[in-house]
N, C-alpha and C. Protein backbone atom coordinates (compact mmCIF):
# COMPACT_ATOMS: atom_id res chain seq x y z
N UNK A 1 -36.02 -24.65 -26.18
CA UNK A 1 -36.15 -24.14 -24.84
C UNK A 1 -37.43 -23.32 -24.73
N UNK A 2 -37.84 -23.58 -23.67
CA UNK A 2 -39.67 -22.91 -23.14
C UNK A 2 -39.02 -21.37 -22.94
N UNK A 3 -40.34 -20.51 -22.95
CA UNK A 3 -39.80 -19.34 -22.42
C UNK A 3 -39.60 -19.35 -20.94
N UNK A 4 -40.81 -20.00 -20.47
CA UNK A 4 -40.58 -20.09 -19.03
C UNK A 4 -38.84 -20.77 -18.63
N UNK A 5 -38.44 -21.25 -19.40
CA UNK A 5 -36.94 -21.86 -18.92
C UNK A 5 -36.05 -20.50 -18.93
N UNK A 6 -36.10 -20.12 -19.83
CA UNK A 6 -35.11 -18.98 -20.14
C UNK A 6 -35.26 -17.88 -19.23
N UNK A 7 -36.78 -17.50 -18.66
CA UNK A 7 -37.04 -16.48 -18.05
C UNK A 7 -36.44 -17.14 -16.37
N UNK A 8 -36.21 -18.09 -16.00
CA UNK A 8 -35.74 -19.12 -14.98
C UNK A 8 -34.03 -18.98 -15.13
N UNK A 9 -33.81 -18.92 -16.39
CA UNK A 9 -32.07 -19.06 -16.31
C UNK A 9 -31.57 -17.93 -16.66
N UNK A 10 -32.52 -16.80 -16.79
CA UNK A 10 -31.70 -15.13 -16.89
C UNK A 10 -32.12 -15.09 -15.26
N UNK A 11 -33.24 -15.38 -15.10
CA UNK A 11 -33.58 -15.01 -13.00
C UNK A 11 -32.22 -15.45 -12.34
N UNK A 12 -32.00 -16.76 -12.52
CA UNK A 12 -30.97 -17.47 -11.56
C UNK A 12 -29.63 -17.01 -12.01
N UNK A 13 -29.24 -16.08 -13.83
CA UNK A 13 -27.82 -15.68 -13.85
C UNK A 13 -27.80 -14.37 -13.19
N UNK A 14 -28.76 -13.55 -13.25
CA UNK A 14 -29.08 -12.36 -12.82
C UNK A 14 -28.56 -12.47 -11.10
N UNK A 15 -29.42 -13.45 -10.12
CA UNK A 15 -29.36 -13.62 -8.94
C UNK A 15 -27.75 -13.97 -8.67
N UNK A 16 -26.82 -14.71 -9.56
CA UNK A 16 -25.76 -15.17 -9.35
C UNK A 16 -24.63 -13.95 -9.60
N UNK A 17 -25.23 -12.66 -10.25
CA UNK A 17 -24.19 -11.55 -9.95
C UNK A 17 -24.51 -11.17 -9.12
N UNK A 18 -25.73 -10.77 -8.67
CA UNK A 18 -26.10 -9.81 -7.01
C UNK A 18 -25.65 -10.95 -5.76
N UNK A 19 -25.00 -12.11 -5.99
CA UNK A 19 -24.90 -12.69 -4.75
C UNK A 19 -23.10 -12.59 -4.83
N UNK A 20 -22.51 -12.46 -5.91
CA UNK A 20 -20.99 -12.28 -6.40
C UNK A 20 -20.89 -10.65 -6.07
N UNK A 21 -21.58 -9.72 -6.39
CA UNK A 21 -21.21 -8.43 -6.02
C UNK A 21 -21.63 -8.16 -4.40
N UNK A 22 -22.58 -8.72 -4.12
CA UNK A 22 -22.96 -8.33 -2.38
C UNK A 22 -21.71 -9.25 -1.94
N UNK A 23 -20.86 -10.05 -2.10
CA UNK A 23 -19.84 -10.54 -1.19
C UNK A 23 -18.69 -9.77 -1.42
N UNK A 24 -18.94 -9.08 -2.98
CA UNK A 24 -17.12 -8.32 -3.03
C UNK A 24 -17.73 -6.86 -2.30
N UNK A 25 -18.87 -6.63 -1.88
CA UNK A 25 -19.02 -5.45 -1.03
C UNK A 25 -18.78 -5.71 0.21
N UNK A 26 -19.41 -6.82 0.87
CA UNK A 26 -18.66 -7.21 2.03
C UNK A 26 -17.84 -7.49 2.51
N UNK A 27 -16.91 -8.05 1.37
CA UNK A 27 -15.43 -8.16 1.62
C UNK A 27 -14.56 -7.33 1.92
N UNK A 28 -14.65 -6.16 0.90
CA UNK A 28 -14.20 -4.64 0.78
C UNK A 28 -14.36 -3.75 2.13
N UNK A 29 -15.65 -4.01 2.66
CA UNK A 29 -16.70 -3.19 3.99
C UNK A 29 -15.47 -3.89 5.01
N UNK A 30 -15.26 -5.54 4.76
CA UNK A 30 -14.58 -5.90 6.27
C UNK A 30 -13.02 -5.80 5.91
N UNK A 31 -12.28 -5.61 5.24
CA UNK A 31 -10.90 -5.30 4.66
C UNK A 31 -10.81 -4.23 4.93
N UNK A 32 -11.85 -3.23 4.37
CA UNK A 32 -11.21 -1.83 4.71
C UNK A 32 -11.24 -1.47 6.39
N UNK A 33 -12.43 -1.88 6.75
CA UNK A 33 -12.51 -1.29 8.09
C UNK A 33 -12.06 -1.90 9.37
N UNK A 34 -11.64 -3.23 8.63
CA UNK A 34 -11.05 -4.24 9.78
C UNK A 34 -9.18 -4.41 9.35
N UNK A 35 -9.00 -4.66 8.41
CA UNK A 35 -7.95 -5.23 8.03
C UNK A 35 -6.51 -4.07 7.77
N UNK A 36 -6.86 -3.94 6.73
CA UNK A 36 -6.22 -2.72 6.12
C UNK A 36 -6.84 -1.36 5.08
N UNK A 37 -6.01 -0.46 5.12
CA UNK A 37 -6.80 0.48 4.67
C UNK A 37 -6.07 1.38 3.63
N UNK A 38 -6.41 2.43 2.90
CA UNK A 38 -5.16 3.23 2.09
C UNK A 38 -5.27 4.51 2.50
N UNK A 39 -4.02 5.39 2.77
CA UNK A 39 -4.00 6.71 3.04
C UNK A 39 -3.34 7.65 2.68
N UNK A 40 -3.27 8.78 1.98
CA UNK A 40 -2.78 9.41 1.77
C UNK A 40 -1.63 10.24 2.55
N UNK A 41 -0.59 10.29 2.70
CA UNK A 41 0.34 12.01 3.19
C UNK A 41 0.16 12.79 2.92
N UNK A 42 -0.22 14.02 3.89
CA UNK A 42 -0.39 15.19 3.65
C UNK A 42 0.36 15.60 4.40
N UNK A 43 1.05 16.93 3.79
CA UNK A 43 2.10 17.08 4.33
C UNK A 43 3.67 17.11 4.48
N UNK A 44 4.71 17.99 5.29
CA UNK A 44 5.92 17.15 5.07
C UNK A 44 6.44 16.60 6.60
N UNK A 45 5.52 16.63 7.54
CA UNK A 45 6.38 16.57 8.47
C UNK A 45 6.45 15.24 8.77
N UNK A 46 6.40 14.07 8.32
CA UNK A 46 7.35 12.71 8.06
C UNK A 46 8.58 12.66 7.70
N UNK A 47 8.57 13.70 6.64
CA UNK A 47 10.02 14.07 5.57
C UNK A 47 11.63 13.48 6.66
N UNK A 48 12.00 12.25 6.29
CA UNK A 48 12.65 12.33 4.92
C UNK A 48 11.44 10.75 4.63
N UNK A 49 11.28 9.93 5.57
CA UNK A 49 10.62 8.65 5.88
C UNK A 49 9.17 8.45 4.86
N UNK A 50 8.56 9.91 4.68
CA UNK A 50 7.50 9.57 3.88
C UNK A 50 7.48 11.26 3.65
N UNK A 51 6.63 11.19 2.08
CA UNK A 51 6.65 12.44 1.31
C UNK A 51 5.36 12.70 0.68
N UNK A 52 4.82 14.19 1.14
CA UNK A 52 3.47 14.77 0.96
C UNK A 52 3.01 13.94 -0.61
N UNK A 53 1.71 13.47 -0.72
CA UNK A 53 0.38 12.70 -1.48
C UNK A 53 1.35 11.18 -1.46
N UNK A 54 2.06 10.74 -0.98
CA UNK A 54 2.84 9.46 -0.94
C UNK A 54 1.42 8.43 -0.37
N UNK A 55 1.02 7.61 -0.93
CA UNK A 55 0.31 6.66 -0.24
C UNK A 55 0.41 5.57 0.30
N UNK A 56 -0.04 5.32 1.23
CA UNK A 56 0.32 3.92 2.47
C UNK A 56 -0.83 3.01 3.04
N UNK A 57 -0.89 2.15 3.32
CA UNK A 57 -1.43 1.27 3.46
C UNK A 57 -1.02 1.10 5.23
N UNK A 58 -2.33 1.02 5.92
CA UNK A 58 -2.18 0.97 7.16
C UNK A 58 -2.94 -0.28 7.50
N UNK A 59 -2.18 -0.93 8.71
CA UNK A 59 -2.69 -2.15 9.22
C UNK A 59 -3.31 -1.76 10.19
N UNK A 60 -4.54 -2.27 10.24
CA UNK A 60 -5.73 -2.24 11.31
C UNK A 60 -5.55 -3.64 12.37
N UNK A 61 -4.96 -4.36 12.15
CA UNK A 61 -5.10 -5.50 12.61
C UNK A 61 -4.26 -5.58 14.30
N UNK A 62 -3.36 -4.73 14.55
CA UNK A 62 -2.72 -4.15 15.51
C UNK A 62 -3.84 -4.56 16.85
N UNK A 63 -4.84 -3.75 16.58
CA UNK A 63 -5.45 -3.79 18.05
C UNK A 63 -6.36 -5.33 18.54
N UNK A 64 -6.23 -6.10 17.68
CA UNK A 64 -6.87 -7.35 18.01
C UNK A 64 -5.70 -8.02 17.63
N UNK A 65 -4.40 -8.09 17.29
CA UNK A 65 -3.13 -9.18 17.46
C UNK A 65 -1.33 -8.62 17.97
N UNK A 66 -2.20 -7.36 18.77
CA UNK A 66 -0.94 -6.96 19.59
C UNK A 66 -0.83 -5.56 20.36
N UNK A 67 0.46 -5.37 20.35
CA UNK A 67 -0.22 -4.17 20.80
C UNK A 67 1.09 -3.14 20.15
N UNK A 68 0.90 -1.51 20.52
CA UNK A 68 1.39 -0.68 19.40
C UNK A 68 3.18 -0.15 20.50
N UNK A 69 3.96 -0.30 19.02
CA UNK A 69 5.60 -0.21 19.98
C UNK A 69 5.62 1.11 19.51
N UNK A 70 6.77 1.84 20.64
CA UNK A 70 7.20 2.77 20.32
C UNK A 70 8.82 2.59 18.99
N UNK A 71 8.41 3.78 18.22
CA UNK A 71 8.98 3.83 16.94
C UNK A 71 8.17 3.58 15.56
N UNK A 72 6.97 2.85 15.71
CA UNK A 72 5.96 2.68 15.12
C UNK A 72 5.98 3.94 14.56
N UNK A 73 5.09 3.69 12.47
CA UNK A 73 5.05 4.60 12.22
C UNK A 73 3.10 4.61 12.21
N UNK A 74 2.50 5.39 13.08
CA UNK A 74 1.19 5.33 12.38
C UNK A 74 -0.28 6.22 12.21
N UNK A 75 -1.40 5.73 11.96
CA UNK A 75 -2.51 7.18 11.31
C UNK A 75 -2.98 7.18 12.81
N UNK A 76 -3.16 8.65 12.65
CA UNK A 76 -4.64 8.78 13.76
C UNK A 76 -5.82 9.00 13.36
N UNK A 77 -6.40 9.40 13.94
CA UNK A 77 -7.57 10.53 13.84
C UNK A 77 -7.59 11.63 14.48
N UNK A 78 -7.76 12.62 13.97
CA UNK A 78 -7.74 13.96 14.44
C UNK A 78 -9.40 14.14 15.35
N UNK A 79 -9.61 15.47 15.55
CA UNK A 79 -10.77 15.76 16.79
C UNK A 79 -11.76 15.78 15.91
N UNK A 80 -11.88 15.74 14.47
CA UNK A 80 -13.33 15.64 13.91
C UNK A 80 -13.25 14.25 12.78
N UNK A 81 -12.26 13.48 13.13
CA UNK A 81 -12.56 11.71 12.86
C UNK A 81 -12.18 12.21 11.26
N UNK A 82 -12.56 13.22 10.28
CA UNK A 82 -12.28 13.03 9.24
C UNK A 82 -11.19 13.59 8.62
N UNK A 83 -10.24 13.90 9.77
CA UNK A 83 -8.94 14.58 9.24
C UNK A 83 -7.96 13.31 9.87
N UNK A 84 -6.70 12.80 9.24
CA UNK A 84 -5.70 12.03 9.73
C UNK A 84 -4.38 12.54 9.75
N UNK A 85 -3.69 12.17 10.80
CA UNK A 85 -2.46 12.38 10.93
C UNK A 85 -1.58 11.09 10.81
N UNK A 86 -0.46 11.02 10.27
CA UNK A 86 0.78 10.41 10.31
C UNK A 86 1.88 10.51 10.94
N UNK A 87 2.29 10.07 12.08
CA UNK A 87 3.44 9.88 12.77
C UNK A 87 4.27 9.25 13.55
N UNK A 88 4.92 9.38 14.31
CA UNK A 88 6.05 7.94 14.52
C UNK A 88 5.44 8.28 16.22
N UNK A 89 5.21 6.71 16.56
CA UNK A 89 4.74 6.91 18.11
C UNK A 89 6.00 6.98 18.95
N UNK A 90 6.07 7.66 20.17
CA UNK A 90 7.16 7.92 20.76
C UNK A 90 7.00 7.45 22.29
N UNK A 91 5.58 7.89 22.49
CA UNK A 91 6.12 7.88 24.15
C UNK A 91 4.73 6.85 24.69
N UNK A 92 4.80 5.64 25.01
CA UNK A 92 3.53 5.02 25.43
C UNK A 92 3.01 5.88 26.87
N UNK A 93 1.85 4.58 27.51
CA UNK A 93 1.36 5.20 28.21
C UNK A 93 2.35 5.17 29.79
N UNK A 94 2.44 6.03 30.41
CA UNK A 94 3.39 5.43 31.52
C UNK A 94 4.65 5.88 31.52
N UNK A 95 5.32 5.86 30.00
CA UNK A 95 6.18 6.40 29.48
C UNK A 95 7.06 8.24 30.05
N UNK A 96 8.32 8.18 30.83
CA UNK A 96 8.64 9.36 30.63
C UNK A 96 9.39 9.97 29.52
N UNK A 97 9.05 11.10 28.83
CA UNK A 97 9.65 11.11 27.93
C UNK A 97 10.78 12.58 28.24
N UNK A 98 11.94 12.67 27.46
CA UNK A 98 12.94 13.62 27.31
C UNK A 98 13.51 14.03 26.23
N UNK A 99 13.74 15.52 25.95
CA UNK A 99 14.91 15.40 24.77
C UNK A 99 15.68 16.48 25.30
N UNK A 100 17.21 16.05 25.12
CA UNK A 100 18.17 16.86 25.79
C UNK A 100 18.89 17.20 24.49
N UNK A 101 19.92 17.89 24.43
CA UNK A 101 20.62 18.04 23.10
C UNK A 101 20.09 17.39 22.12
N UNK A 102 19.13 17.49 21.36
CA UNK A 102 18.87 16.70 20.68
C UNK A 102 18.82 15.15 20.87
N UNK A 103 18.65 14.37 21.65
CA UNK A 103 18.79 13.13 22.17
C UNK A 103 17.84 13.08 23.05
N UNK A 104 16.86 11.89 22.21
CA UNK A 104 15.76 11.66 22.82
C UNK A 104 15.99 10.39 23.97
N UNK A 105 15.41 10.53 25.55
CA UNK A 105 15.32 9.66 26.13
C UNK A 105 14.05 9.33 26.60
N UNK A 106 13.44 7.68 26.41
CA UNK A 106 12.12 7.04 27.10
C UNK A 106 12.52 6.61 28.56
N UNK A 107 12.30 7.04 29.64
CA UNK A 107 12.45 5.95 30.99
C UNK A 107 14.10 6.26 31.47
N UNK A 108 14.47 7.36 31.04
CA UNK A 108 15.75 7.46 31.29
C UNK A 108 16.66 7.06 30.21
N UNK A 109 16.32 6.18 29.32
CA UNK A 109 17.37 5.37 28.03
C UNK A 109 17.80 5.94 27.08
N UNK A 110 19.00 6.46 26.26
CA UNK A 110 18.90 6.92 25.07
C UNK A 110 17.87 5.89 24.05
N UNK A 111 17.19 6.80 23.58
CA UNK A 111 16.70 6.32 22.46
C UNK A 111 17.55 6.47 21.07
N UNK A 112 17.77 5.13 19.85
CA UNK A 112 18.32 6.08 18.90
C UNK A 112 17.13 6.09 17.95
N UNK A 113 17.41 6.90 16.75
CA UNK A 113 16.86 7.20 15.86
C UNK A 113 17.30 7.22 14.64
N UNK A 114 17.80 6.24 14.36
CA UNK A 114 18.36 6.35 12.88
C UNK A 114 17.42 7.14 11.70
N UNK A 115 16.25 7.23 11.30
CA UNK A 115 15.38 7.97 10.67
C UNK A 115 15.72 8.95 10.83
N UNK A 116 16.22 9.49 11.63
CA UNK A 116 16.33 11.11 11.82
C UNK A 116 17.58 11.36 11.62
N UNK A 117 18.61 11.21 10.90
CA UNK A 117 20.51 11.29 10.20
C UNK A 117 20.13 12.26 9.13
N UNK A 118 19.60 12.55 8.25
CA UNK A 118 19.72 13.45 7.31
C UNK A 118 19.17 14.78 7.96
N UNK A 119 18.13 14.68 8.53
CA UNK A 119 17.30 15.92 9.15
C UNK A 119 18.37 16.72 10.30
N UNK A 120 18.89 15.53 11.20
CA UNK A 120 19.54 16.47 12.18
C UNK A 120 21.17 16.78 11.33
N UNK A 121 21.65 16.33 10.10
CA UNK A 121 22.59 16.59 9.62
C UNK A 121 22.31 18.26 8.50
N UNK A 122 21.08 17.93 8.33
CA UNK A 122 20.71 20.12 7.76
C UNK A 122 20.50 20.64 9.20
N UNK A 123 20.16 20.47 10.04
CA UNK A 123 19.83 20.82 11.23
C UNK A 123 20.90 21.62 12.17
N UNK A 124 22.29 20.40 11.53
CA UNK A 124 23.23 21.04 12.58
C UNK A 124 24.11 22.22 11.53
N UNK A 125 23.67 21.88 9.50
CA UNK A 125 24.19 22.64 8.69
C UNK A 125 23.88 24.22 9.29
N UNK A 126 22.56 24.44 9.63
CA UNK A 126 21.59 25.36 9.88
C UNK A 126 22.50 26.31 10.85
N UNK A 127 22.73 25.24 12.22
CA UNK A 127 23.45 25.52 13.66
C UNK A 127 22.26 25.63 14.03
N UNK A 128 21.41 24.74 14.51
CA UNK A 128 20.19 24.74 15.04
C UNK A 128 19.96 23.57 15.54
N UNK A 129 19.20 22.85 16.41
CA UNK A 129 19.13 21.25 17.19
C UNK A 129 17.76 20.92 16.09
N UNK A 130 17.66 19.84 15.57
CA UNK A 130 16.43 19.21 15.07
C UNK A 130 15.40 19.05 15.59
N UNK A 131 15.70 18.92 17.28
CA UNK A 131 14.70 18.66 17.82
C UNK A 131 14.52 19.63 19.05
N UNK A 132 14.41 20.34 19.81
CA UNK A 132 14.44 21.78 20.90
C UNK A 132 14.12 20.59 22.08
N UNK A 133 14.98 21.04 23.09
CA UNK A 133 14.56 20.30 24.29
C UNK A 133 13.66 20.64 25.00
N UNK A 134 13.06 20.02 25.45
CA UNK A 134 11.73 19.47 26.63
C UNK A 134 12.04 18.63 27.23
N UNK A 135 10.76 18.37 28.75
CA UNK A 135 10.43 17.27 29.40
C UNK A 135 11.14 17.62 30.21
N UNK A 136 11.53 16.42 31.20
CA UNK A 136 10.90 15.44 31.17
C UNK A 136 9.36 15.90 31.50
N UNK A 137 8.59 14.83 30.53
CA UNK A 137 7.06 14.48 31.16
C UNK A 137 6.86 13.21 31.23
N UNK A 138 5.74 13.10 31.65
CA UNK A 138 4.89 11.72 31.33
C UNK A 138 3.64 11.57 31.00
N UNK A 139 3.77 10.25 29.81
CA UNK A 139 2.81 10.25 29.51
C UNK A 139 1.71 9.64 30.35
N UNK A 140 0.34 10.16 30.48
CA UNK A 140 -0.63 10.29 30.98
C UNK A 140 -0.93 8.40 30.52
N UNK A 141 -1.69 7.84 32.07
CA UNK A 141 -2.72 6.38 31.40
C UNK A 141 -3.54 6.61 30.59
N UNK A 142 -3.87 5.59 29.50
CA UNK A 142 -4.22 5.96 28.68
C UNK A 142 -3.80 6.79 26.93
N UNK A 143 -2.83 7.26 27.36
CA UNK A 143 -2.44 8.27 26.60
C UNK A 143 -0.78 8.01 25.61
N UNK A 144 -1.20 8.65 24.60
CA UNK A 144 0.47 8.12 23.70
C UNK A 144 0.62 9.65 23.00
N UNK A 145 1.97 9.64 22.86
CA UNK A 145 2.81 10.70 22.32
C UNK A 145 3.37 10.51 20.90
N UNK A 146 3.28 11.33 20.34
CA UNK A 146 4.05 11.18 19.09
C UNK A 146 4.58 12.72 18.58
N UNK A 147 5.47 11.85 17.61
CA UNK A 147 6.35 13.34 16.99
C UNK A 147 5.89 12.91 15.28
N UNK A 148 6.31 14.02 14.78
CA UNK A 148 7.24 13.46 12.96
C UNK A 148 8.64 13.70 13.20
N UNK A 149 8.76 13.45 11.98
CA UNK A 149 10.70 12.83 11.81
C UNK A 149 10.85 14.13 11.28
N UNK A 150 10.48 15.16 10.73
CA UNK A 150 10.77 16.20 10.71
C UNK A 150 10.34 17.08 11.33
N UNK A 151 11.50 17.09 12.73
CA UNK A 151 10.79 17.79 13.52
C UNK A 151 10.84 19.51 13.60
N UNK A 152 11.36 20.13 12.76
CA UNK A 152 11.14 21.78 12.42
C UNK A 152 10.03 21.61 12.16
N UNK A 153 9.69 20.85 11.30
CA UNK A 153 8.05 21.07 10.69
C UNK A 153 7.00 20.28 10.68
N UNK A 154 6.88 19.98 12.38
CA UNK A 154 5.66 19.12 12.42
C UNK A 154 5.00 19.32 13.78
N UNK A 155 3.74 19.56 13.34
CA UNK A 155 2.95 19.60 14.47
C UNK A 155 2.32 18.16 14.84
N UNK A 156 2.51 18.30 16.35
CA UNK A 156 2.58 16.82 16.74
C UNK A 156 2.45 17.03 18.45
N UNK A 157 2.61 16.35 19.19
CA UNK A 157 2.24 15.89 20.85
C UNK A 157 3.12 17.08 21.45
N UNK A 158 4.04 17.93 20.56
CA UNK A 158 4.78 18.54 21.17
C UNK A 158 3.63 20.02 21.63
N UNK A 159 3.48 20.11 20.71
CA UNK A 159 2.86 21.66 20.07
C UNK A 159 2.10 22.12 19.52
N UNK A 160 0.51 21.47 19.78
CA UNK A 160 -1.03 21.38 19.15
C UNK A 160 -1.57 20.26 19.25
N UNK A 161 -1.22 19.46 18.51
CA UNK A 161 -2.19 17.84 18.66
C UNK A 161 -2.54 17.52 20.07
N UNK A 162 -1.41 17.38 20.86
CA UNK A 162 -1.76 16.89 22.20
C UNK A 162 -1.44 15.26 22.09
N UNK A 163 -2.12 15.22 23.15
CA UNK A 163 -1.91 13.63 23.03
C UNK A 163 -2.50 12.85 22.49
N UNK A 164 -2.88 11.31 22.30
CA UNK A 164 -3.80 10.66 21.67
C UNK A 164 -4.58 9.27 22.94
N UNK A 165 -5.41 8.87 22.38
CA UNK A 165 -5.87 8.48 23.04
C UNK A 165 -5.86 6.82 21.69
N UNK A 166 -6.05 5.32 22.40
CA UNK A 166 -5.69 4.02 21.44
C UNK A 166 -6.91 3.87 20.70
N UNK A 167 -7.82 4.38 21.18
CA UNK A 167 -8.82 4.88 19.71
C UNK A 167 -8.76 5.68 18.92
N UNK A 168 -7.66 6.66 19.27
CA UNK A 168 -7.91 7.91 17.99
C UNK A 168 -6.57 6.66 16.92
N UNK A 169 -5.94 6.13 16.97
CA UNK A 169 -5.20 5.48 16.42
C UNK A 169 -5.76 4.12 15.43
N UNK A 170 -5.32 4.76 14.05
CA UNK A 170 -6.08 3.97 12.97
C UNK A 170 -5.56 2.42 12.71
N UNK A 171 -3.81 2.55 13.30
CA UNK A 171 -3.01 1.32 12.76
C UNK A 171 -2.21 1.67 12.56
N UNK A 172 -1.13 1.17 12.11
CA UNK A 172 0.36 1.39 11.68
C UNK A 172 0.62 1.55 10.24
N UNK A 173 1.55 2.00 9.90
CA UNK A 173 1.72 2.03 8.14
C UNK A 173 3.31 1.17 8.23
N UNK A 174 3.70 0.57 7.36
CA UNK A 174 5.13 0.27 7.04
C UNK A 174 5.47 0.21 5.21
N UNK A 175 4.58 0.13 4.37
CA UNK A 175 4.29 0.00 3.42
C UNK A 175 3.73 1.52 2.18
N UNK A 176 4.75 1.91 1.43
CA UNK A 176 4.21 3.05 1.08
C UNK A 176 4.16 2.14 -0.92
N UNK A 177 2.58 2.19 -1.23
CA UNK A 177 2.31 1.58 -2.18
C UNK A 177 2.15 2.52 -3.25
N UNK A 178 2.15 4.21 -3.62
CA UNK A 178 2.13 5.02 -4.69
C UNK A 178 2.84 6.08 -4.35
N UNK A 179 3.25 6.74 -5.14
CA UNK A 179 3.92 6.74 -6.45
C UNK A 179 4.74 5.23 -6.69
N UNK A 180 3.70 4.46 -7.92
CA UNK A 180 4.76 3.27 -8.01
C UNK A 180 6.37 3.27 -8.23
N UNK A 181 6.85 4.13 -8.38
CA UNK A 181 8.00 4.15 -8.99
C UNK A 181 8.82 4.12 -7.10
N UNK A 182 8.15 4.90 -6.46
CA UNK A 182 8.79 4.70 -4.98
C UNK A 182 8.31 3.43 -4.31
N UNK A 183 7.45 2.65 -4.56
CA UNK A 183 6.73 1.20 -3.55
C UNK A 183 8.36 0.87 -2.89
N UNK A 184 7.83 0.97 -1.47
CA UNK A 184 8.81 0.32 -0.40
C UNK A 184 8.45 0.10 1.11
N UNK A 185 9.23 -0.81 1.56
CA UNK A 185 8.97 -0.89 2.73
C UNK A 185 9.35 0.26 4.05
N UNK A 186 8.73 0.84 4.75
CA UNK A 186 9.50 2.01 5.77
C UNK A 186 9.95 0.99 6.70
N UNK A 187 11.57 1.67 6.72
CA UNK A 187 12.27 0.55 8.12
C UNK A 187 12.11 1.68 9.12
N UNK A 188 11.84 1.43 10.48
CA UNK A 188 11.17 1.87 11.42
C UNK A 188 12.55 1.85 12.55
């Protein structure tokens, strides 16, 4: 073999990793920011449904193949884009929302909540409602409501966050992928 060959077939193996690594960067660039993504919990006010550094995997794919239901569990973005929140959407746009004795109603309907049986069962141990009544309001066009499932301890649409707007909304989570020993699906 010439040198010139060799200096030709390290060029072209050389060129054949930078064209294998520039696609697993692009792949990664359009997965993460299009597809799905990974996120941490911080926090407990998901508790019992999801548990502070628990990690999840959120679907991005929501806003180009549907659109977002109430009961959904999912990320936002907070007011400086690099803080996220986690929580269960409650009240769309249009939406009136209520909670009376503890019993949440959308549009007039009981809503149930199965997620929430252990919380309002210390809740009522306590002699205290899980959830304090409000409303009715409505939600604003444009605009979505959310709570956490633990609602003693979560700040949420009730009581700081405010409302959100379908851009501050990252996607949905249903999937909590670490601590492996917990990997499961969240039933919603």
């Amino acid at each position: 073999m010439t040198t010139n060959t060799k200096t030709q077939k390290k060029k072209s193996e050389l060129w054949g990793w930078i064209k294998a690594i520039l696609i697993a960067f692009i792949a990664v660039f359009i997965i993460r920011n299009f597809l799905f993504a990974p996120y941490i919990v911080k926090g407990t006010s998901m508790e019992p449904t999801l548990h502070d550094t628990e990690r999840v995997f959120v679907n991005k794919t929501v806003d180009y193949f549907g659109d977002y239901k109430r009961g959904q569990i999912i990320v936002l973005d907070g007011e400086d884009r690099s803080t996220h929140y986690v929580k269960r959407l409650i009240g769309l746009p249009g939406d009136k929302i209520e909670m009376k004795n503890d019993q949440l109603y959308v549009n007039g309907q009981k809503v149930a909540e199965p997620y929430l049986a252990s919380n309002k069962k210390k809740a009522a141990a306590d002699g205290t409602l899980l959830t304090p009544d409000f409303g009715p309001l409505t939600v604003p066009k444009g605009k979505y409501f959310v709570m956490g499932d633990n609602r003693q301890n979560s700040m949420d649409s009730r009581n700081g966050l405010g409302l959100f707007t379908k851009s501050d909304i990252q996607g949905t989570t249903s999937f909590v992928f670490y601590p492996f020993q917990d990997i499961r699906l969240i039933n919603h």
